[in-house]
N, C-alpha and C. Protein backbone atom coordinates (compact mmCIF):
# COMPACT_ATOMS: atom_id res chain seq x y z
N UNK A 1 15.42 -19.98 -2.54
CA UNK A 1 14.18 -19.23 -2.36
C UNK A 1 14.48 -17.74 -2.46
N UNK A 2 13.64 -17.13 -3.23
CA UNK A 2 13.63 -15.70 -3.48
C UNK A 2 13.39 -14.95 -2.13
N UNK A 3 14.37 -13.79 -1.83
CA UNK A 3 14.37 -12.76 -0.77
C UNK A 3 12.82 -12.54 -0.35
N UNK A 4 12.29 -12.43 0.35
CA UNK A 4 11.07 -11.88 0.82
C UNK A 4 10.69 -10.46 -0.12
N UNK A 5 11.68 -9.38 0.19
CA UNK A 5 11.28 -7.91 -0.85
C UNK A 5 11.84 -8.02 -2.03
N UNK A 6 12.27 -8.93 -2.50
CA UNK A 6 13.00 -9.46 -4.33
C UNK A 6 11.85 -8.59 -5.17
N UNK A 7 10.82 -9.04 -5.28
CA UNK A 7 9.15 -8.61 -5.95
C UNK A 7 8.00 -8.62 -5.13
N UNK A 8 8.14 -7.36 -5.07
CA UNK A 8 6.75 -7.16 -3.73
C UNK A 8 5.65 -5.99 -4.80
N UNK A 9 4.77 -6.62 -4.56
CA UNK A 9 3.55 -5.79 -5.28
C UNK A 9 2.70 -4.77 -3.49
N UNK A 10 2.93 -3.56 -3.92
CA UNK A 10 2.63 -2.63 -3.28
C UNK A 10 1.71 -1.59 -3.46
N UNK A 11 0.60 -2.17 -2.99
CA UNK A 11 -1.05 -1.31 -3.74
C UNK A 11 -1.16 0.13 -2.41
N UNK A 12 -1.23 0.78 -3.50
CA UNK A 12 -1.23 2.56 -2.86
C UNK A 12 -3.11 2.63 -3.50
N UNK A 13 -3.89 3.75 -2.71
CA UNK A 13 -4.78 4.20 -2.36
C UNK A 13 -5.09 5.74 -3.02
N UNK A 14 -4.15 6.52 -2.56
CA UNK A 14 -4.40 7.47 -2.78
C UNK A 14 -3.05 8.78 -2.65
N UNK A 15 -3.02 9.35 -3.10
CA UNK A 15 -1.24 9.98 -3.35
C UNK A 15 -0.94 10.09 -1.65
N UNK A 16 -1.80 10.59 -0.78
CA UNK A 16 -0.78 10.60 0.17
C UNK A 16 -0.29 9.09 1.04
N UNK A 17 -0.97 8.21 0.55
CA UNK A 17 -1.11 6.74 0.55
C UNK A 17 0.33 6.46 0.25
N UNK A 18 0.29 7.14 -0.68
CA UNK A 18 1.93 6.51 -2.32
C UNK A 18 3.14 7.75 -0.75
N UNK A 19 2.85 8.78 -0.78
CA UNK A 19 4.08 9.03 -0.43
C UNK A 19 4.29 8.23 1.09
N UNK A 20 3.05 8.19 1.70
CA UNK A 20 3.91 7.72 2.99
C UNK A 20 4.19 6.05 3.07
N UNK A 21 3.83 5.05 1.86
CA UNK A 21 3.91 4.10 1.77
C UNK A 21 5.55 3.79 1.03
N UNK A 22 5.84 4.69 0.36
CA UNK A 22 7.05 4.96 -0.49
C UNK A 22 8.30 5.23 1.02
N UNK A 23 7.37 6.16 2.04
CA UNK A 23 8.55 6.56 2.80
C UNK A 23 8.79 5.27 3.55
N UNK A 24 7.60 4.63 3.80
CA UNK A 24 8.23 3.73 5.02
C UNK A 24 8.79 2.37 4.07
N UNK A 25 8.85 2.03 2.61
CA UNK A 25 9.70 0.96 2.44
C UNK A 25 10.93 1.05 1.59
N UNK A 26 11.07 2.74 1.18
CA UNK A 26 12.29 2.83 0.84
C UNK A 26 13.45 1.95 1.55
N UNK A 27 13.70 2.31 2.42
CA UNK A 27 15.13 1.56 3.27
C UNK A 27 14.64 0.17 3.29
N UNK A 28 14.28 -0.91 3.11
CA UNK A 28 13.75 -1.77 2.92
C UNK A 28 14.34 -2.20 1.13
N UNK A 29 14.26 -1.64 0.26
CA UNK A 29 14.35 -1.75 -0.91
C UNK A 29 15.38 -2.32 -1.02
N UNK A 30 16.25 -2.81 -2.10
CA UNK A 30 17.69 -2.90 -2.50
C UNK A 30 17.78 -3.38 -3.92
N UNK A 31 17.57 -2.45 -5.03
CA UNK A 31 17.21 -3.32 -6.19
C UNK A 31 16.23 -3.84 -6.82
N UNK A 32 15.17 -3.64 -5.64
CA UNK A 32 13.78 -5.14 -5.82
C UNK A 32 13.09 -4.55 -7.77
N UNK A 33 12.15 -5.43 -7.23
CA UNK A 33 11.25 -4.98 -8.49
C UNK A 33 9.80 -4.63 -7.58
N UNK A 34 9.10 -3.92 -7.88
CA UNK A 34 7.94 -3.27 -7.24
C UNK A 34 6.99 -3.23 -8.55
N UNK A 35 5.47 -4.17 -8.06
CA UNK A 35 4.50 -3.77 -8.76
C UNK A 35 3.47 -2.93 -8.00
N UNK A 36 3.49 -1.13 -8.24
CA UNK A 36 2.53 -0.85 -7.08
C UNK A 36 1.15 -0.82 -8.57
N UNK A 37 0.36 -1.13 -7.52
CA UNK A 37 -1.45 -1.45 -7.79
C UNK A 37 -2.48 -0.41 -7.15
N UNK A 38 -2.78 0.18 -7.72
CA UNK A 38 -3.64 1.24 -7.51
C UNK A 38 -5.44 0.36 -8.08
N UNK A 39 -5.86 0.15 -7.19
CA UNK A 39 -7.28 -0.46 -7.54
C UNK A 39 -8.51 0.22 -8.08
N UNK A 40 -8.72 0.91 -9.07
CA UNK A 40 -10.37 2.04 -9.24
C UNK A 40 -11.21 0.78 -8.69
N UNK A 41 -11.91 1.03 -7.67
CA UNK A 41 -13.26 0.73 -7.29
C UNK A 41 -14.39 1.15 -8.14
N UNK A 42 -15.25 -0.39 -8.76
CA UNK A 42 -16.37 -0.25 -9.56
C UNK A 42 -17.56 -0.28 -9.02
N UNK A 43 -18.55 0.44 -8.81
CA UNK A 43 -19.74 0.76 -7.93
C UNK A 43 -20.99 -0.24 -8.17
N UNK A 44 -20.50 -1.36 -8.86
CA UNK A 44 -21.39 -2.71 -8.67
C UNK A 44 -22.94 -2.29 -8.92
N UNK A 45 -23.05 -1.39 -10.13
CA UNK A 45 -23.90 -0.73 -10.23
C UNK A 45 -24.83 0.06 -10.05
N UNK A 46 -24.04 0.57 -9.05
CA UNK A 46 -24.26 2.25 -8.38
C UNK A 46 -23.62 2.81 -9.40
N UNK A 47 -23.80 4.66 -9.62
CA UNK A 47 -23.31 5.49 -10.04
C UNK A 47 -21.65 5.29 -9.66
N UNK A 48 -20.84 5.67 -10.44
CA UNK A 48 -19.52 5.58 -9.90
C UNK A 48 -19.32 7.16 -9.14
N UNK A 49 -18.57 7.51 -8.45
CA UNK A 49 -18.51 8.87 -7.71
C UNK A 49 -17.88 9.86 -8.68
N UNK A 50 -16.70 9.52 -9.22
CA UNK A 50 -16.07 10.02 -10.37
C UNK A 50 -16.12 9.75 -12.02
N UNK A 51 -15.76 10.50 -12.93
CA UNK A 51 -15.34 9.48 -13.81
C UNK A 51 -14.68 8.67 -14.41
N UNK A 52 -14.55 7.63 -15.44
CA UNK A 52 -13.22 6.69 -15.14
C UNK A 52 -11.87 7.58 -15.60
N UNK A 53 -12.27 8.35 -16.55
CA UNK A 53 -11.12 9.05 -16.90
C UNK A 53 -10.40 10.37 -15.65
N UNK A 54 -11.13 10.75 -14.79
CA UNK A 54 -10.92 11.28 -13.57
C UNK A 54 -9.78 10.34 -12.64
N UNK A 55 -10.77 9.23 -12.50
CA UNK A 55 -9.86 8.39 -11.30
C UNK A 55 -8.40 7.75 -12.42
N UNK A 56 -8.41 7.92 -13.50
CA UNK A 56 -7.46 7.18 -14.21
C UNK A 56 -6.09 8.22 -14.03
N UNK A 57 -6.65 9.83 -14.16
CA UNK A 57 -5.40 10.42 -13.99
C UNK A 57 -5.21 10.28 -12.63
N UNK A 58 -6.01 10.56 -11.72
CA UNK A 58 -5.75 10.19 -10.59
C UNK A 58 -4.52 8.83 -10.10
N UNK A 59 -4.85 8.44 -10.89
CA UNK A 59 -3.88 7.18 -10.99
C UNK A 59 -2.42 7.26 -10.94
N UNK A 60 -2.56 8.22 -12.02
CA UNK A 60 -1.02 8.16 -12.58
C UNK A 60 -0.66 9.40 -11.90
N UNK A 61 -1.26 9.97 -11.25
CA UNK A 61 -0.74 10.91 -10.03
C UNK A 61 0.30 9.85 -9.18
N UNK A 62 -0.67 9.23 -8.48
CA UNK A 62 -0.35 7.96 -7.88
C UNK A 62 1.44 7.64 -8.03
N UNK A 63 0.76 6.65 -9.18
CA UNK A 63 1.53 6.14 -10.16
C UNK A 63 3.22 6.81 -9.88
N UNK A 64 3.05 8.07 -10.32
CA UNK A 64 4.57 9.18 -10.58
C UNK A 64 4.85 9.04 -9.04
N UNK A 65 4.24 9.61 -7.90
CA UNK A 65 4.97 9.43 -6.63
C UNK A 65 5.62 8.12 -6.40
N UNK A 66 4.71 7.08 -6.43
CA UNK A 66 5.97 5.72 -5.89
C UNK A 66 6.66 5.38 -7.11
N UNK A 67 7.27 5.90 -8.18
CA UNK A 67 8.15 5.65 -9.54
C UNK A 67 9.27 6.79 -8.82
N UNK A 68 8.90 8.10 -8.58
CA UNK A 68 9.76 9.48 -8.62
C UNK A 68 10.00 8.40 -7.05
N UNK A 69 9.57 8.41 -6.31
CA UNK A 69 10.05 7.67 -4.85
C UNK A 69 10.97 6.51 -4.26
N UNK A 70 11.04 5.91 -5.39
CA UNK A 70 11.62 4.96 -5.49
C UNK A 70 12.49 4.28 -6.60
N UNK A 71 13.07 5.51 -6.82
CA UNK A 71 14.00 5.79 -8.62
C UNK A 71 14.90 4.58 -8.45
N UNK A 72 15.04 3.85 -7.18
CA UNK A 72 16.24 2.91 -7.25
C UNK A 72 15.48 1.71 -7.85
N UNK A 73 14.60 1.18 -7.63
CA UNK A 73 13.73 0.26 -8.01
C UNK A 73 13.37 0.40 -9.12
N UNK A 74 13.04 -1.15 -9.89
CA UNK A 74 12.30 -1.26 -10.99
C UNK A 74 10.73 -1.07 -11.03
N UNK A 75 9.84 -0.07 -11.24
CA UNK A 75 8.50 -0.09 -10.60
C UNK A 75 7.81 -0.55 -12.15
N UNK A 76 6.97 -1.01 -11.84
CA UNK A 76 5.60 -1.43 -12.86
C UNK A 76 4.66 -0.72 -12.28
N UNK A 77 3.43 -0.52 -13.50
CA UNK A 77 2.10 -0.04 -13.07
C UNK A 77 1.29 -1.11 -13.20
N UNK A 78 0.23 -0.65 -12.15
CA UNK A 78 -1.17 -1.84 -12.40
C UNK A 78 -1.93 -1.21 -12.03
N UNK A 79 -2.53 -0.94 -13.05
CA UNK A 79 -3.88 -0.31 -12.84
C UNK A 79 -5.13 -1.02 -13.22
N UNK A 80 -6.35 -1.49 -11.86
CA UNK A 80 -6.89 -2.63 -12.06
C UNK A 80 -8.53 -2.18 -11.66
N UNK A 81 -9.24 -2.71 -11.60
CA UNK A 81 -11.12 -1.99 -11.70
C UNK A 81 -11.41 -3.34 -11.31
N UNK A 82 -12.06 -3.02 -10.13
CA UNK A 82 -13.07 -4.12 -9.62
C UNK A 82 -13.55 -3.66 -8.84
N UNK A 83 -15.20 -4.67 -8.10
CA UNK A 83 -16.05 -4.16 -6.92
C UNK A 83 -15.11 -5.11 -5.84
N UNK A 84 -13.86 -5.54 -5.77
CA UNK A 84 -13.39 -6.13 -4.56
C UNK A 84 -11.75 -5.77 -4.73
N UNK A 85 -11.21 -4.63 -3.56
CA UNK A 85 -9.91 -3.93 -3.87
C UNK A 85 -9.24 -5.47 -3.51
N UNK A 86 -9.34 -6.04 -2.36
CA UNK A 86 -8.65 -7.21 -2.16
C UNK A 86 -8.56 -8.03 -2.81
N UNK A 87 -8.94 -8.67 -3.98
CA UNK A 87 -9.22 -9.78 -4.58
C UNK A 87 -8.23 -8.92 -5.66
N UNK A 88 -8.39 -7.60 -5.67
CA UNK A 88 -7.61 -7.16 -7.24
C UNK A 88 -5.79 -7.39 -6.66
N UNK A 89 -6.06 -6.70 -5.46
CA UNK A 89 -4.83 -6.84 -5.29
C UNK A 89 -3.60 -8.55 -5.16
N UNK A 90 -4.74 -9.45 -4.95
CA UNK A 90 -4.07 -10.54 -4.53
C UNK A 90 -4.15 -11.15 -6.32
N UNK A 91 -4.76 -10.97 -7.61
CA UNK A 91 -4.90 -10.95 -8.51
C UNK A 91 -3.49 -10.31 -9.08
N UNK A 92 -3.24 -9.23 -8.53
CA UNK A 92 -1.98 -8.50 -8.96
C UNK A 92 -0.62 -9.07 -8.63
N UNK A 93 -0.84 -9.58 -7.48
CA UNK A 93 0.51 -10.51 -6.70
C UNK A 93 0.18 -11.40 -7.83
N UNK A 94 -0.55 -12.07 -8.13
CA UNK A 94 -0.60 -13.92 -8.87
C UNK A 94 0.32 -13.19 -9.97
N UNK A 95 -0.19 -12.37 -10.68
CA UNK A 95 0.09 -12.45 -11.79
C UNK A 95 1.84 -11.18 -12.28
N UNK A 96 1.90 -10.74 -10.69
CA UNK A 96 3.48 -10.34 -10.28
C UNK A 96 4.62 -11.40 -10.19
N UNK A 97 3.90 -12.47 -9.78
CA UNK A 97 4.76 -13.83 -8.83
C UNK A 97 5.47 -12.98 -8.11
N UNK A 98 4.54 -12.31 -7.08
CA UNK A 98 5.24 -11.50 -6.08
C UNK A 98 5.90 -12.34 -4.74
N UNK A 99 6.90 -11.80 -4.12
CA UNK A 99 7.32 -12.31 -3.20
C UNK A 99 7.19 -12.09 -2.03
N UNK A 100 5.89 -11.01 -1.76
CA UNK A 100 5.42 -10.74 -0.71
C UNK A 100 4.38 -9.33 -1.28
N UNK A 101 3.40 -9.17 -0.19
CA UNK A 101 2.59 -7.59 -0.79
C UNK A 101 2.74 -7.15 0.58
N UNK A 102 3.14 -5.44 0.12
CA UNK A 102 3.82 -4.81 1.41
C UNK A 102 2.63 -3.72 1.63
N UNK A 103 2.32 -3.73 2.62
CA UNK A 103 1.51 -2.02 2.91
C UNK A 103 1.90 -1.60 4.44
N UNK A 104 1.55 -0.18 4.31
CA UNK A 104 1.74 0.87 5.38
C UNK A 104 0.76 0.71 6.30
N UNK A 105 0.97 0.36 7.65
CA UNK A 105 -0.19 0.86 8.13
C UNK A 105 -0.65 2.44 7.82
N UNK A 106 -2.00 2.43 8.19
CA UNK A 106 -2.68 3.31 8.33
C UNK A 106 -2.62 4.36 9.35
N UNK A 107 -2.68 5.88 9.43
CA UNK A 107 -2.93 6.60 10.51
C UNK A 107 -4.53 6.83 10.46
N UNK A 108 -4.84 7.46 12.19
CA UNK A 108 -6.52 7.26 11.81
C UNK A 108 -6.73 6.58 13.50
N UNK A 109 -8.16 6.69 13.96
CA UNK A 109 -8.22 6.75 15.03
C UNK A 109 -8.46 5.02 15.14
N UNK A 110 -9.05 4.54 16.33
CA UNK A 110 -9.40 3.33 16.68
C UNK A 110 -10.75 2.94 15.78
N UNK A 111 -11.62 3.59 15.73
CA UNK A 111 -13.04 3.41 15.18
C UNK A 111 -12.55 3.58 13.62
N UNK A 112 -11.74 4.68 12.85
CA UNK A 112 -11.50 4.22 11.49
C UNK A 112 -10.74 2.68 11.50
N UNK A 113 -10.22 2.25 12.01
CA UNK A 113 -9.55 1.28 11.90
C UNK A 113 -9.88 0.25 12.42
N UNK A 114 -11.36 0.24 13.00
CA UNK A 114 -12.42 -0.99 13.07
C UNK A 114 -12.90 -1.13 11.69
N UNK A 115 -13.43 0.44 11.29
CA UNK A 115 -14.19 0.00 10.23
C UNK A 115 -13.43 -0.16 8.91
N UNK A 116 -12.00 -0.35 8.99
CA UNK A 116 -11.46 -0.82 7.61
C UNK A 116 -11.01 -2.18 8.23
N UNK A 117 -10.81 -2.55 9.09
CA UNK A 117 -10.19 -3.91 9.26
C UNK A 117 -10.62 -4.95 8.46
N UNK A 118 -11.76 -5.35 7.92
CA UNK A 118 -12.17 -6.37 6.75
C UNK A 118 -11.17 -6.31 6.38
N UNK A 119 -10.71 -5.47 5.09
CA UNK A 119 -9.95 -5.09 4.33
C UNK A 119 -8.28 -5.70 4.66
N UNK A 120 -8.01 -5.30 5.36
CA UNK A 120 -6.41 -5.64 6.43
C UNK A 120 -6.94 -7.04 6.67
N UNK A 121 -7.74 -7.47 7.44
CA UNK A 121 -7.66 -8.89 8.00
C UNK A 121 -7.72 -9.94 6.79
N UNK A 122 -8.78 -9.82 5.49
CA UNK A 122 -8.50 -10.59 4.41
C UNK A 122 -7.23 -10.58 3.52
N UNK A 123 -6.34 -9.10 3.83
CA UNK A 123 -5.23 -9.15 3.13
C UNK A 123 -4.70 -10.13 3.98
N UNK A 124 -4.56 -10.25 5.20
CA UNK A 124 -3.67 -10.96 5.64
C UNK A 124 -3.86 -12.77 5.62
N UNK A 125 -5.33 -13.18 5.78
CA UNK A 125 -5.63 -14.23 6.19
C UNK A 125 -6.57 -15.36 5.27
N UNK A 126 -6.97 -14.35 3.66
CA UNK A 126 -6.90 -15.06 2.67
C UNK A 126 -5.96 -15.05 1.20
N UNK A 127 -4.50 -15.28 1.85
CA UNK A 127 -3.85 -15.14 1.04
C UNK A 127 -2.39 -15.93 0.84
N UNK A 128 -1.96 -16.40 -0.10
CA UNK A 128 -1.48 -17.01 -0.58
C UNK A 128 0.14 -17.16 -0.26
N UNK A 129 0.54 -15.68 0.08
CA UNK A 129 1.86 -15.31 0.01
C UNK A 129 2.07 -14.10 1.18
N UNK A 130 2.99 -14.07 1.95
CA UNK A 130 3.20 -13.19 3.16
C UNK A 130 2.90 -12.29 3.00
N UNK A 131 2.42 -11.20 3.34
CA UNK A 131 1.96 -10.08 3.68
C UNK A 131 2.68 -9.07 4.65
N UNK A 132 3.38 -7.88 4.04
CA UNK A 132 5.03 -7.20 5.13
C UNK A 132 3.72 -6.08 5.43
N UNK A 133 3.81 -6.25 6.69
CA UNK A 133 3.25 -4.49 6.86
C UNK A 133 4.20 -3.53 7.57
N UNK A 134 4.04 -2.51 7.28
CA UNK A 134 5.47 -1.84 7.62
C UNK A 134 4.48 -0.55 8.61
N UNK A 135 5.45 0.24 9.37
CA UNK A 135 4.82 1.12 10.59
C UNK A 135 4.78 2.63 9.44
N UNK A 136 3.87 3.05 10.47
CA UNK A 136 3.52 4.54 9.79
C UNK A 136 3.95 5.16 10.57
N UNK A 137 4.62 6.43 10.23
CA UNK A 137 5.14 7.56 11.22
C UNK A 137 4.99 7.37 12.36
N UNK A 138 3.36 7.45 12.34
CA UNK A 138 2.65 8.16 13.78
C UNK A 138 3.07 7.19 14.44
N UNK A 139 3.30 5.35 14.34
CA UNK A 139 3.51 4.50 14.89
C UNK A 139 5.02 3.89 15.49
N UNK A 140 5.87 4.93 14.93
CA UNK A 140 7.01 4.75 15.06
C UNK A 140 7.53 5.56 17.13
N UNK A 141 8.22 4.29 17.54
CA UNK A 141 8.76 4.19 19.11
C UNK A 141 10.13 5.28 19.04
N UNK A 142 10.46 5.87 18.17
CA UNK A 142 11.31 6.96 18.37
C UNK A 142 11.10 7.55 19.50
N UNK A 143 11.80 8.12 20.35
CA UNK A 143 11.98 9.02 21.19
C UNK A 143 12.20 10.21 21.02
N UNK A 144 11.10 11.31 20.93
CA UNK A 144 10.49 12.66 20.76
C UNK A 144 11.53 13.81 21.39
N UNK A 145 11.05 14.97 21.12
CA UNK A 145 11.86 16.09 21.97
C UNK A 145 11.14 16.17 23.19
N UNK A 146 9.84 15.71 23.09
CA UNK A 146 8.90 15.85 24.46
C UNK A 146 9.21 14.51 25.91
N UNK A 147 9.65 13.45 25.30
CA UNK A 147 9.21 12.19 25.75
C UNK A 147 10.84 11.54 25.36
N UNK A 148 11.67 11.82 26.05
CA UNK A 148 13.29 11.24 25.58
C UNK A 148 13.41 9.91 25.68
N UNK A 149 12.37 9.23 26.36
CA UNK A 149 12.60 7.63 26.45
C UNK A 149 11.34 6.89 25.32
N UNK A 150 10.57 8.08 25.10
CA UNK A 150 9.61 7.18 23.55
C UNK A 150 8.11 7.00 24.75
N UNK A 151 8.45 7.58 25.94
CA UNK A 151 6.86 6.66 26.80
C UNK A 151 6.29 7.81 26.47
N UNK A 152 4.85 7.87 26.50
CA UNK A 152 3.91 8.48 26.78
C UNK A 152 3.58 9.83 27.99
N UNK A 153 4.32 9.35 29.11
CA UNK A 153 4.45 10.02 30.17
C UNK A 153 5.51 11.07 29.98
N UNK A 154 5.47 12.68 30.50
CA UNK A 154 6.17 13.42 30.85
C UNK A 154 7.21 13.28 32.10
């Protein structure tokens, strides 16, 4: 059986998405192959907010941070358009034969992170193949210059 991070398809959002998603699975890496997936959202016939050629460079903004981020790795692009980011992304694993899809948590208060949970809970619970989520900075139990044991308390 293939390593868990062997081929992990890793869908970034938005560049600062790509760098802090890049930071937290670098050390994690060893060789792998990485398909990161950048999803344009299609406005299901609403106006789109941008245009496609806008969000496309946007993309490859993207795109260059987790490639320049992860020079040890083999990276692929996927650049994919749909009205459902989740469905593109688990679309992207099928057709990766990924061995897991990795994301960052999120920073962001309690109430942003009610109102994206859809999103997180279907990655996790209609899907096919494990799902790595890895910690974000802010979430990391390090022990501070303020707080030498990592608690909360002074």
């Amino acid at each position: 059986m293939a390593e868990l991070l062997d081929n992990v398809v890793l869908p970034v959002a938005s560049r600062d998405d790509a760098a802090e998603t890049v930071a937290a699975i670098r050390p994690y890496l060893d060789g792998a192959e990485v398909t990161v997936v950048h999803v344009i959202e299609k406005a299901g016939g609403a106006p789109d907010k941008a245009s496609v050629e806008q969000r496309e460079e946007e993309a490859d903004h993207i795109f260059d941070i987790v490639e320049d981020g992860l020079a040890d790795a083999t990276v692929e692009r996927d650049l994919r358009y749909s009205t459902d980011t989740v469905d593109a992304i688990f679309d992207a694993a099928e057709d990766a034969d990924a061995s897991a899809i990795v994301v960052s948590t999120r920073g962001g208060n309690r109430l942003l992170q009610l109102l994206t949970g859809d999103v997180a809970l279907k990655l996790v619970t209609e899907n096919d193949r494990p799902v790595v989520v890895l910690p974000h900075d802010d979430d990391s139990t390090e022990p501070t210059p303020d707080t030498e044991d990592g608690s909360d308390h002074g």
